[in-house]
PDB file of N, CA and C in Angstrom:
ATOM      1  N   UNK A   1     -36.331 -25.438   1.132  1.00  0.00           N
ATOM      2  CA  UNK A   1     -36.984 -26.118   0.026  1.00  0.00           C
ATOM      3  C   UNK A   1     -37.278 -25.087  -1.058  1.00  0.00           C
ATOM      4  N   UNK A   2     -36.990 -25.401  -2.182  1.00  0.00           N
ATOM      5  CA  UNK A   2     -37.434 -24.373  -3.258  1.00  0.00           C
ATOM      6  C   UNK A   2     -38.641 -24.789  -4.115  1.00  0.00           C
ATOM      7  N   UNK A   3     -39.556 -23.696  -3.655  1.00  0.00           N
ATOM      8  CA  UNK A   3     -40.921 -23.936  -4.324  1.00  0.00           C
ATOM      9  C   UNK A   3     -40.663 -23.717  -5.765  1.00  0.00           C
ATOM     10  N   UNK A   4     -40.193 -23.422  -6.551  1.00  0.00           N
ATOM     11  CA  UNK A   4     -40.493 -23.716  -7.961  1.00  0.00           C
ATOM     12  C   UNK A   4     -39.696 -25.282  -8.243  1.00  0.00           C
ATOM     13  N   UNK A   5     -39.173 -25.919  -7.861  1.00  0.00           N
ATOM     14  CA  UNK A   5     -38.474 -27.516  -8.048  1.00  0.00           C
ATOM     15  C   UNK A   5     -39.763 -27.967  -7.413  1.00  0.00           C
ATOM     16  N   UNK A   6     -40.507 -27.711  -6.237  1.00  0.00           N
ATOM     17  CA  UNK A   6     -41.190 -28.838  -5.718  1.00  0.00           C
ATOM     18  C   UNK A   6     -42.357 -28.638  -6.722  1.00  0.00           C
ATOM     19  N   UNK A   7     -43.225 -27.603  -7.325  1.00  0.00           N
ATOM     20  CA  UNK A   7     -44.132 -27.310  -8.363  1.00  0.00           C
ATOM     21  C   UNK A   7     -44.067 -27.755  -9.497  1.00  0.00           C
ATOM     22  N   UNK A   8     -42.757 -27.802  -9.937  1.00  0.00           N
ATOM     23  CA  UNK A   8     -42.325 -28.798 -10.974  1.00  0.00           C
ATOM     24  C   UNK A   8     -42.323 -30.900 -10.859  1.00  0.00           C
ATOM     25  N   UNK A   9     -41.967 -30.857  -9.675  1.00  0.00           N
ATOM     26  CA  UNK A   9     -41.956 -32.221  -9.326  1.00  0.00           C
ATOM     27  C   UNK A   9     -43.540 -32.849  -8.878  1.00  0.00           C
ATOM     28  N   UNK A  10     -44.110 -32.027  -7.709  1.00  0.00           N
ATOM     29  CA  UNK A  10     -45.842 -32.379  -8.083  1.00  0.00           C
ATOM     30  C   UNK A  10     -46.371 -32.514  -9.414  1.00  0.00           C
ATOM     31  N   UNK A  11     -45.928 -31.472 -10.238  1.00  0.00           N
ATOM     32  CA  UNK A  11     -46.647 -31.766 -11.542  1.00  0.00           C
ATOM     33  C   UNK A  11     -46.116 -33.026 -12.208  1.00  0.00           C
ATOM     34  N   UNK A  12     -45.219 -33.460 -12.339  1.00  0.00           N
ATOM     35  CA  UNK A  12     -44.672 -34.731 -12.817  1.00  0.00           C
ATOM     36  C   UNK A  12     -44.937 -36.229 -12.217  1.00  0.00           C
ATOM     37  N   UNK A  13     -44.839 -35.721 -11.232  1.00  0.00           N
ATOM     38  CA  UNK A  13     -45.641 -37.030  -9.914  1.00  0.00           C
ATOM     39  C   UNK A  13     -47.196 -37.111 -10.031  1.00  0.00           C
ATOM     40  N   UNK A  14     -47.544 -36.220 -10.075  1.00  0.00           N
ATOM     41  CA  UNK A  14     -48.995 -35.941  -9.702  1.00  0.00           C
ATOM     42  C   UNK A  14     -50.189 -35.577 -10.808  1.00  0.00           C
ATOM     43  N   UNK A  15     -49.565 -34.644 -11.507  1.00  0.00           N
ATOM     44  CA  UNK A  15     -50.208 -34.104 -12.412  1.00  0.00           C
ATOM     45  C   UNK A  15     -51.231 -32.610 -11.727  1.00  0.00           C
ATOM     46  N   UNK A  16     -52.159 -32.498 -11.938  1.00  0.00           N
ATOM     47  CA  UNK A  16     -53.334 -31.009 -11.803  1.00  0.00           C
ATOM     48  C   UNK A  16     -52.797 -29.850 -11.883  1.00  0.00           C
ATOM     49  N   UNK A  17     -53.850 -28.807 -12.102  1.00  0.00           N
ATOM     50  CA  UNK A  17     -53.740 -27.850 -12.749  1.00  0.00           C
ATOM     51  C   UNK A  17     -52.262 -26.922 -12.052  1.00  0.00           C
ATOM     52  N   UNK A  18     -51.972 -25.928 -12.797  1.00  0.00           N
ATOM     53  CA  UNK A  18     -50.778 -25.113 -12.396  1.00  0.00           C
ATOM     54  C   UNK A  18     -51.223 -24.665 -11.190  1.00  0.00           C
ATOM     55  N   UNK A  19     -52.443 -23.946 -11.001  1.00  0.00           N
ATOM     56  CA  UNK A  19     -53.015 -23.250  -9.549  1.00  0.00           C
ATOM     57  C   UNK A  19     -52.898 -24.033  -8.571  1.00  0.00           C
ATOM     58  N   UNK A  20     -53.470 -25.488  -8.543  1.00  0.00           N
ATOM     59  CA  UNK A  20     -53.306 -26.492  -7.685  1.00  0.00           C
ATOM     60  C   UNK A  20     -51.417 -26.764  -7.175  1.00  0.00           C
ATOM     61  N   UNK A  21     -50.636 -27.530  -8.194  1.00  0.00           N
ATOM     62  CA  UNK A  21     -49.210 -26.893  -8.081  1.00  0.00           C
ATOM     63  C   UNK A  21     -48.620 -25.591  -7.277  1.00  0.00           C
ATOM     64  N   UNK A  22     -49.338 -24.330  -7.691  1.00  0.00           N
ATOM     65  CA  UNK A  22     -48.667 -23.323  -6.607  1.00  0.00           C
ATOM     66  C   UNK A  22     -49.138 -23.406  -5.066  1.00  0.00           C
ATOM     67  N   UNK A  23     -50.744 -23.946  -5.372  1.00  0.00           N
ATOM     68  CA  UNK A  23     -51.012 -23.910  -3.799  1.00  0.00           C
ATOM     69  C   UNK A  23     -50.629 -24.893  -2.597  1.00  0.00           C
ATOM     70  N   UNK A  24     -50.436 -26.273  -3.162  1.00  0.00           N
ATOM     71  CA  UNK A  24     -49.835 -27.052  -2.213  1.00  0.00           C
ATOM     72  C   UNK A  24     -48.546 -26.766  -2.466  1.00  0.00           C
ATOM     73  N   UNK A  25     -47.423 -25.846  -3.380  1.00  0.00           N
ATOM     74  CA  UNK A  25     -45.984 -25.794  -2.938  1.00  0.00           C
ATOM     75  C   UNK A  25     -46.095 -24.889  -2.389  1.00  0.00           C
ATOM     76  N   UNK A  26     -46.900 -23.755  -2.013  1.00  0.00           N
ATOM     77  CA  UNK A  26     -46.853 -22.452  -0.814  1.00  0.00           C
ATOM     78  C   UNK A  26     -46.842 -22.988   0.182  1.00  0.00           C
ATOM     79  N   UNK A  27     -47.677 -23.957   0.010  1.00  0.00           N
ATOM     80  CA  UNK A  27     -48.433 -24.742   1.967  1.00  0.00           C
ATOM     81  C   UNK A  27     -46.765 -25.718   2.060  1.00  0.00           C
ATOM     82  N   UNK A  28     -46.685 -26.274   1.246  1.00  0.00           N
ATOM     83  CA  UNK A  28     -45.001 -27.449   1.586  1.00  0.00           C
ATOM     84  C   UNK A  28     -44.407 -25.992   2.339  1.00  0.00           C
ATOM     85  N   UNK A  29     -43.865 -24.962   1.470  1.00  0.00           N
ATOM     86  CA  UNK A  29     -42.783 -23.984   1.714  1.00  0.00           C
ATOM     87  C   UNK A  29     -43.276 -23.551   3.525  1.00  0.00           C
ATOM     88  N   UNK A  30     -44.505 -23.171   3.220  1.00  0.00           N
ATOM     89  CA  UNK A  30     -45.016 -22.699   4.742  1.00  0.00           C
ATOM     90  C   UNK A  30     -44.879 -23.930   6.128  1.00  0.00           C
ATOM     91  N   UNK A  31     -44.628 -25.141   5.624  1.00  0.00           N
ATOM     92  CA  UNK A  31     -44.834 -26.180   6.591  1.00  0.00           C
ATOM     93  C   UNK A  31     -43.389 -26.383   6.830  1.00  0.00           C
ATOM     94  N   UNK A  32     -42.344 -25.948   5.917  1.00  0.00           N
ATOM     95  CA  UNK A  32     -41.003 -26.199   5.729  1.00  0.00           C
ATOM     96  C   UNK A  32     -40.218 -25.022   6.934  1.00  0.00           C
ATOM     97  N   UNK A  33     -40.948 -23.868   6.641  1.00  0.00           N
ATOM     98  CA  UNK A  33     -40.634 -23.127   7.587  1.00  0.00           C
ATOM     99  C   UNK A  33     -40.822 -22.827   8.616  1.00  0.00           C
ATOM    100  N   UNK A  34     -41.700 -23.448   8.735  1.00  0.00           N
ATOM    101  CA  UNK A  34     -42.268 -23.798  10.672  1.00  0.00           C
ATOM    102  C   UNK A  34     -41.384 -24.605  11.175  1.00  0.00           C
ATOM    103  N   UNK A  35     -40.921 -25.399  10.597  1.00  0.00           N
ATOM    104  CA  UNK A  35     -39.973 -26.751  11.208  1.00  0.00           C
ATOM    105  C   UNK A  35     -40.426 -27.314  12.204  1.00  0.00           C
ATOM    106  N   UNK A  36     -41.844 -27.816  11.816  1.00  0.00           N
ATOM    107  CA  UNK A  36     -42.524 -28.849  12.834  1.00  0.00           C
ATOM    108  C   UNK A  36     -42.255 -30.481  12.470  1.00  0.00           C
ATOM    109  N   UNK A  37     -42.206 -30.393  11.192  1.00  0.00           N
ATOM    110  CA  UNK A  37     -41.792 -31.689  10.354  1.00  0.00           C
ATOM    111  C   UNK A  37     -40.139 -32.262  10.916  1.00  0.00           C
ATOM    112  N   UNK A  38     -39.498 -31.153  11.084  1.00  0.00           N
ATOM    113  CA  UNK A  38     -38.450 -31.652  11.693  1.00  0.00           C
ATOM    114  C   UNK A  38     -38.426 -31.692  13.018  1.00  0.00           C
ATOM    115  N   UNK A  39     -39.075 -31.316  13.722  1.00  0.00           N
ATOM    116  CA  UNK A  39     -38.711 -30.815  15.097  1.00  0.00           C
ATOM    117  C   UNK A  39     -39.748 -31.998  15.511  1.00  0.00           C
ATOM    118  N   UNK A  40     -40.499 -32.776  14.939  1.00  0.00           N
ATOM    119  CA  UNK A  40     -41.742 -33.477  15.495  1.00  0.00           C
ATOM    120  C   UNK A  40     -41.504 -35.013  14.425  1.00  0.00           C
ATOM    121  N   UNK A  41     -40.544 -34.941  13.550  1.00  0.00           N
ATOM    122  CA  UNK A  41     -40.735 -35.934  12.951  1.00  0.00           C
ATOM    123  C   UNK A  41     -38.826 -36.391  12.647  1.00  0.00           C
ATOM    124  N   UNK A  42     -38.713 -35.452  12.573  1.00  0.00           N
ATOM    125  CA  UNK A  42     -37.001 -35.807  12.841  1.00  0.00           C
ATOM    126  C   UNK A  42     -36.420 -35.745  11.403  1.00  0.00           C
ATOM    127  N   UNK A  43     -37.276 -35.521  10.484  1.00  0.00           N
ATOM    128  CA  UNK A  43     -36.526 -35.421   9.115  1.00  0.00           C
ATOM    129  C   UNK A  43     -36.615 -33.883   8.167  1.00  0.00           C
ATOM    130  N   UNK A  44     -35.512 -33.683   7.815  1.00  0.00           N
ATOM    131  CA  UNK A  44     -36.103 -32.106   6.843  1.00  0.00           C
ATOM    132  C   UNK A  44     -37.088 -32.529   5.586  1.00  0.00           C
ATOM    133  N   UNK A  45     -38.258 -31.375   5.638  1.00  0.00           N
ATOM    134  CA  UNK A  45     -39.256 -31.234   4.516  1.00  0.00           C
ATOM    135  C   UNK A  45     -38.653 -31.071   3.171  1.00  0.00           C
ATOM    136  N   UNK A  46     -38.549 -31.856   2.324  1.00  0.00           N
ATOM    137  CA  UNK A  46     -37.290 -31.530   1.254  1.00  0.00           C
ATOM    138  C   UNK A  46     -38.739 -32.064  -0.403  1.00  0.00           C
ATOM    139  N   UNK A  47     -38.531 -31.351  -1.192  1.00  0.00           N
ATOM    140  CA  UNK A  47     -39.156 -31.540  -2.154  1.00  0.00           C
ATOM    141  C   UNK A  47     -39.147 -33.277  -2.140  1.00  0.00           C
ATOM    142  N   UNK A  48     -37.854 -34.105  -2.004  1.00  0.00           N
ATOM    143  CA  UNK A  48     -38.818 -35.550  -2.134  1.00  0.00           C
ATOM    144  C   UNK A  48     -39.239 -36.099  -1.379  1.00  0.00           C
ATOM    145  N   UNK A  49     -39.250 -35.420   0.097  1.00  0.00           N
ATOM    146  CA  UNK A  49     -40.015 -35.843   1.383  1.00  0.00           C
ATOM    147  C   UNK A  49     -41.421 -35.849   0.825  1.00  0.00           C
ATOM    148  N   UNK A  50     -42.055 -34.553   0.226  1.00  0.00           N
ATOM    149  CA  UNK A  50     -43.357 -34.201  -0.190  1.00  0.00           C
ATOM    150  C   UNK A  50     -43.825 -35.218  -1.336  1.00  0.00           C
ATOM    151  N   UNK A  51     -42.676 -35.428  -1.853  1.00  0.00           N
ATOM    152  CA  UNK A  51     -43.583 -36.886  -3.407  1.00  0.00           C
ATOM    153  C   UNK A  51     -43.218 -37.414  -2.709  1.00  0.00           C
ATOM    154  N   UNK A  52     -43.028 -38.231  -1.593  1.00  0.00           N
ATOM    155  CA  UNK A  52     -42.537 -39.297  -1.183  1.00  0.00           C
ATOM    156  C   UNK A  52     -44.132 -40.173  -0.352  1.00  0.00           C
ATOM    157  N   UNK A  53     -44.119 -38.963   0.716  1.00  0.00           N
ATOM    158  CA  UNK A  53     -45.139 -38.795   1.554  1.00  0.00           C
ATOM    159  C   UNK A  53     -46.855 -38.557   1.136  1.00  0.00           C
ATOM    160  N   UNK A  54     -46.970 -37.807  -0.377  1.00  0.00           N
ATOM    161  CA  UNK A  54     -47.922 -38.267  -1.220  1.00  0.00           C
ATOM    162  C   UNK A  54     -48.079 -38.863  -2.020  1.00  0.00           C
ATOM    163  N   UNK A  55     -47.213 -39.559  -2.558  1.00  0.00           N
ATOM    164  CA  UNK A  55     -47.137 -41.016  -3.333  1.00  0.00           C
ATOM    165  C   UNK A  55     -48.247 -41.969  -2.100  1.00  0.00           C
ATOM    166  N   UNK A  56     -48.385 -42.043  -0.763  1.00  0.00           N
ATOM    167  CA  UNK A  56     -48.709 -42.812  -0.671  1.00  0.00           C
ATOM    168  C   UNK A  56     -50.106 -42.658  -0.439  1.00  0.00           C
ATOM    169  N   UNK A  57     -50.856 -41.435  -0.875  1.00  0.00           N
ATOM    170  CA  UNK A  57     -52.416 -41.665  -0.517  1.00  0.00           C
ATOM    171  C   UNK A  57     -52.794 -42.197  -1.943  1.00  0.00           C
ATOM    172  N   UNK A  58     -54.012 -42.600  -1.531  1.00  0.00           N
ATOM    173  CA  UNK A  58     -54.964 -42.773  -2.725  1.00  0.00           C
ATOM    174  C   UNK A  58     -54.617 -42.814  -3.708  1.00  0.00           C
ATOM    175  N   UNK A  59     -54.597 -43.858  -4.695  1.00  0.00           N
ATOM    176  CA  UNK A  59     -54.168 -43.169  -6.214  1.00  0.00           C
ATOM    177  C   UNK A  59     -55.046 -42.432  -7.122  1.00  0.00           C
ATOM    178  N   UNK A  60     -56.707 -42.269  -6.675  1.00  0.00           N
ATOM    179  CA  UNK A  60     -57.428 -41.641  -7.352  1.00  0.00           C
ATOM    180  C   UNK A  60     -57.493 -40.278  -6.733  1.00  0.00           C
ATOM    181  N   UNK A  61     -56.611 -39.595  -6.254  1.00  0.00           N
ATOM    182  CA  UNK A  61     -56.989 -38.511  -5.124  1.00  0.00           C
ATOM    183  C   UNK A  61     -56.104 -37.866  -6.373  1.00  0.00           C
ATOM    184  N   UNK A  62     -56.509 -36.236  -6.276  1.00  0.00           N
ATOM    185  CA  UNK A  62     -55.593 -35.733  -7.364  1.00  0.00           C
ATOM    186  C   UNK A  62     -54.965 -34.504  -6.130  1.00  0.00           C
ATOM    187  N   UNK A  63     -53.775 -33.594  -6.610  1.00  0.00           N
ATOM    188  CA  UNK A  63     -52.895 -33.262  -6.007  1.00  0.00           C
ATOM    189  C   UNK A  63     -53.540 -32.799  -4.556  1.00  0.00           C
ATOM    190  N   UNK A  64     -54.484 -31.715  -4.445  1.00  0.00           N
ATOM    191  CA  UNK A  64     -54.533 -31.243  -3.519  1.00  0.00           C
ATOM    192  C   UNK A  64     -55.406 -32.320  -2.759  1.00  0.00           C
ATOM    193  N   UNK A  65     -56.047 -33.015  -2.926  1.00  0.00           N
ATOM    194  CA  UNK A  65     -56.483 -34.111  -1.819  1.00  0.00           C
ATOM    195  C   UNK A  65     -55.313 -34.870  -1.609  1.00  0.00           C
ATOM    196  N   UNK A  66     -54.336 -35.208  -2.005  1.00  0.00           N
ATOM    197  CA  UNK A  66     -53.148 -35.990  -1.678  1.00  0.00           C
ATOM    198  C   UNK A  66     -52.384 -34.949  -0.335  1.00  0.00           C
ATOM    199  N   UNK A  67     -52.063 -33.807  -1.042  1.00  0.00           N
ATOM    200  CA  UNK A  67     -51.741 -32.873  -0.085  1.00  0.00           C
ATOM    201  C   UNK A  67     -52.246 -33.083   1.370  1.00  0.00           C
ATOM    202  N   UNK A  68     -53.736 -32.921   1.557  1.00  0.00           N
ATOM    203  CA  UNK A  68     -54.560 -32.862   2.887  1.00  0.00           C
ATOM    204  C   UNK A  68     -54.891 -34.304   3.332  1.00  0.00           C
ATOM    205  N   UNK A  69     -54.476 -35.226   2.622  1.00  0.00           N
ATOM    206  CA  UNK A  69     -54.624 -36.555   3.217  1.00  0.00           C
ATOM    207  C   UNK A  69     -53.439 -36.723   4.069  1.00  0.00           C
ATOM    208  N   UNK A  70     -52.409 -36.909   3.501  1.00  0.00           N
ATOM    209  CA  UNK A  70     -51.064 -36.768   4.517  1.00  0.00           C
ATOM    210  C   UNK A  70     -51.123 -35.443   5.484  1.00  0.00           C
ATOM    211  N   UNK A  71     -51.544 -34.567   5.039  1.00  0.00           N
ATOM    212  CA  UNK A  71     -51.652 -33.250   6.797  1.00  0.00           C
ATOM    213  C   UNK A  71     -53.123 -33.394   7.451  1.00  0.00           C
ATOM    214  N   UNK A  72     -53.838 -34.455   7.277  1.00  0.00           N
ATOM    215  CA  UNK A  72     -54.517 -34.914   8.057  1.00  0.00           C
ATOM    216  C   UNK A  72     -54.341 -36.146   8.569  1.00  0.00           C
ATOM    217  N   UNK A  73     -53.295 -36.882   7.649  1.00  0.00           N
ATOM    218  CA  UNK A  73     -53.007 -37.880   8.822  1.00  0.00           C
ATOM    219  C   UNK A  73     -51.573 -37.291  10.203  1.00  0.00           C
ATOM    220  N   UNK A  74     -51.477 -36.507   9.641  1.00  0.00           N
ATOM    221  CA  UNK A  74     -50.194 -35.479  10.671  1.00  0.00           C
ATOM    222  C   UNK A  74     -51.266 -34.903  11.758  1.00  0.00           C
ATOM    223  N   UNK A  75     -51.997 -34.643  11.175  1.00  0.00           N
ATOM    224  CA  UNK A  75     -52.795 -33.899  12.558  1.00  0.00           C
ATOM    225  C   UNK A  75     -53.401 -35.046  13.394  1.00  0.00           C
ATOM    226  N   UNK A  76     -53.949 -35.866  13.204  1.00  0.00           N
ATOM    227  CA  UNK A  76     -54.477 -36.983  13.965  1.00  0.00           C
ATOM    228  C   UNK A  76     -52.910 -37.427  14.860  1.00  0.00           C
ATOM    229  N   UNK A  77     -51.773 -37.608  14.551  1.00  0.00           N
ATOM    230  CA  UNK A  77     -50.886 -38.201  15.266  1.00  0.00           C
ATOM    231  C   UNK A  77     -50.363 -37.131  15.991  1.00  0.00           C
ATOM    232  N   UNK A  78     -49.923 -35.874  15.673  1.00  0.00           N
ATOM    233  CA  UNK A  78     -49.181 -34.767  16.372  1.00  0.00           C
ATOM    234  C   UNK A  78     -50.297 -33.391  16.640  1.00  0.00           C
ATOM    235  N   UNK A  79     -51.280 -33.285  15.719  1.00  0.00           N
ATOM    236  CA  UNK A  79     -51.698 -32.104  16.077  1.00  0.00           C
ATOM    237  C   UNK A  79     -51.345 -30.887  15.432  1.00  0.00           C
ATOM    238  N   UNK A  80     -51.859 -29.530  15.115  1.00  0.00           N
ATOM    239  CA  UNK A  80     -51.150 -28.534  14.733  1.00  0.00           C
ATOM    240  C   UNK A  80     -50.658 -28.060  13.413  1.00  0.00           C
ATOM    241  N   UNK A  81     -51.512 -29.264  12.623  1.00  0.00           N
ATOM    242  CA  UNK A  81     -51.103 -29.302  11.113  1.00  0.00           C
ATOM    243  C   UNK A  81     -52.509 -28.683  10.174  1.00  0.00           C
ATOM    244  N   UNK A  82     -53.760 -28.335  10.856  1.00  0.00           N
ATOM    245  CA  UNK A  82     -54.999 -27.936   9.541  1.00  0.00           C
ATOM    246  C   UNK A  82     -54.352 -26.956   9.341  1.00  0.00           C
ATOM    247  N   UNK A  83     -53.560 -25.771   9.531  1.00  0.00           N
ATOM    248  CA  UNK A  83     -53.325 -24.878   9.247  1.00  0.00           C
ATOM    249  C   UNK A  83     -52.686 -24.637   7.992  1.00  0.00           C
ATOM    250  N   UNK A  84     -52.308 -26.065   7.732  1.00  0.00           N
ATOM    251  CA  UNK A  84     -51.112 -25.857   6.195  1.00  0.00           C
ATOM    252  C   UNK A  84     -52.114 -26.538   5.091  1.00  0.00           C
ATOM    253  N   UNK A  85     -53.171 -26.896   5.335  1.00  0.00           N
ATOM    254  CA  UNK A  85     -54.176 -27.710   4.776  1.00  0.00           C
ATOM    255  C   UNK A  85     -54.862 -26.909   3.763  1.00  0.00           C
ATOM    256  N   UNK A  86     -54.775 -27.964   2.266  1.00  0.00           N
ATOM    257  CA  UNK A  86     -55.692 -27.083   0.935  1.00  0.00           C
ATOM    258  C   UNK A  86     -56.982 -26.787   1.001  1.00  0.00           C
ATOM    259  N   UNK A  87     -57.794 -25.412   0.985  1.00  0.00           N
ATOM    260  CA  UNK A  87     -59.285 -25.521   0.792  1.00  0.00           C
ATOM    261  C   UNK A  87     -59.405 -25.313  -0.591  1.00  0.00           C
ATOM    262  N   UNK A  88     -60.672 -26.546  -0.957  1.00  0.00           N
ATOM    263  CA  UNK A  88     -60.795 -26.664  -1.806  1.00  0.00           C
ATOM    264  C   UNK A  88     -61.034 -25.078  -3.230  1.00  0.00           C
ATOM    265  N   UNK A  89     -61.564 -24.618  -2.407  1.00  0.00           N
ATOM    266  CA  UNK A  89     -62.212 -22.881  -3.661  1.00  0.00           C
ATOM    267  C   UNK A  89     -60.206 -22.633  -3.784  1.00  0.00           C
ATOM    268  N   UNK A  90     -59.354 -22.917  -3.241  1.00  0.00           N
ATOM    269  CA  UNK A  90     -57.784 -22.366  -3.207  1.00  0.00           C
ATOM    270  C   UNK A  90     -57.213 -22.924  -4.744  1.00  0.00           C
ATOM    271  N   UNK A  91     -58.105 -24.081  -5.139  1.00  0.00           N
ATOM    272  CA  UNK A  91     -57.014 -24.818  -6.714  1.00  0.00           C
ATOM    273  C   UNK A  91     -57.929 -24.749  -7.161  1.00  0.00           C
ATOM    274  N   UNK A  92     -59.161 -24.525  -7.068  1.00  0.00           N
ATOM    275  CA  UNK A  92     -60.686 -24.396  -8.538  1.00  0.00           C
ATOM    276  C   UNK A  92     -59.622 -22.955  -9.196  1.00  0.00           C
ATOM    277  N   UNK A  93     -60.177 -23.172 -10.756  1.00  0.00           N
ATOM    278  CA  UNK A  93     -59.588 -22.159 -11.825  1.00  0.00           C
ATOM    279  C   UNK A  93     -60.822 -21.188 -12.137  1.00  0.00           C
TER     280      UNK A  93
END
């Protein structure tokens, strides 16, 4: 997955700040390379897996709560996912 396409595509999908943008495409890239998403879900992590899969939280949630809503609903079903999860002080400017 190439983190500058998926940083570009959150921002267009999503909108928030640039900082927010780098930090959930580090955490995609880092979750991409674990290959738990594939190995546990059967599909590759691909920049439109990620708008795909946060398109569907909340529509008032802005990027990085969209981010940790879907890897907290991953952890409730499989487990093993807070680790890729946004803290909040990570996208404050």
């Amino acid at each position: 997955m190439d983190r500058d396409s998926l940083e570009r595509e959150l921002g267009a999908a999503f909108g928030g700040t640039d900082r927010a943008q780098r930090v959930v495409a580090r955490q995609a890239r880092d979750l991409a390379d674990a290959g738990k998403i594939e190995a546990e879900l059967g599909f590759e992590l691909t920049v439109d897996a990620v708008i795909d899969n946060l398109e569907d939280a909340p529509d008032e949630y802005d990027l990085a709560e969209r981010w940790n809503w879907w890897l907290d609903s991953l952890e409730l079903s499989h487990g093993g996912y807070n680790r890729f999860r946004v803290r909040p002080e990570a996208v404050k400017d």
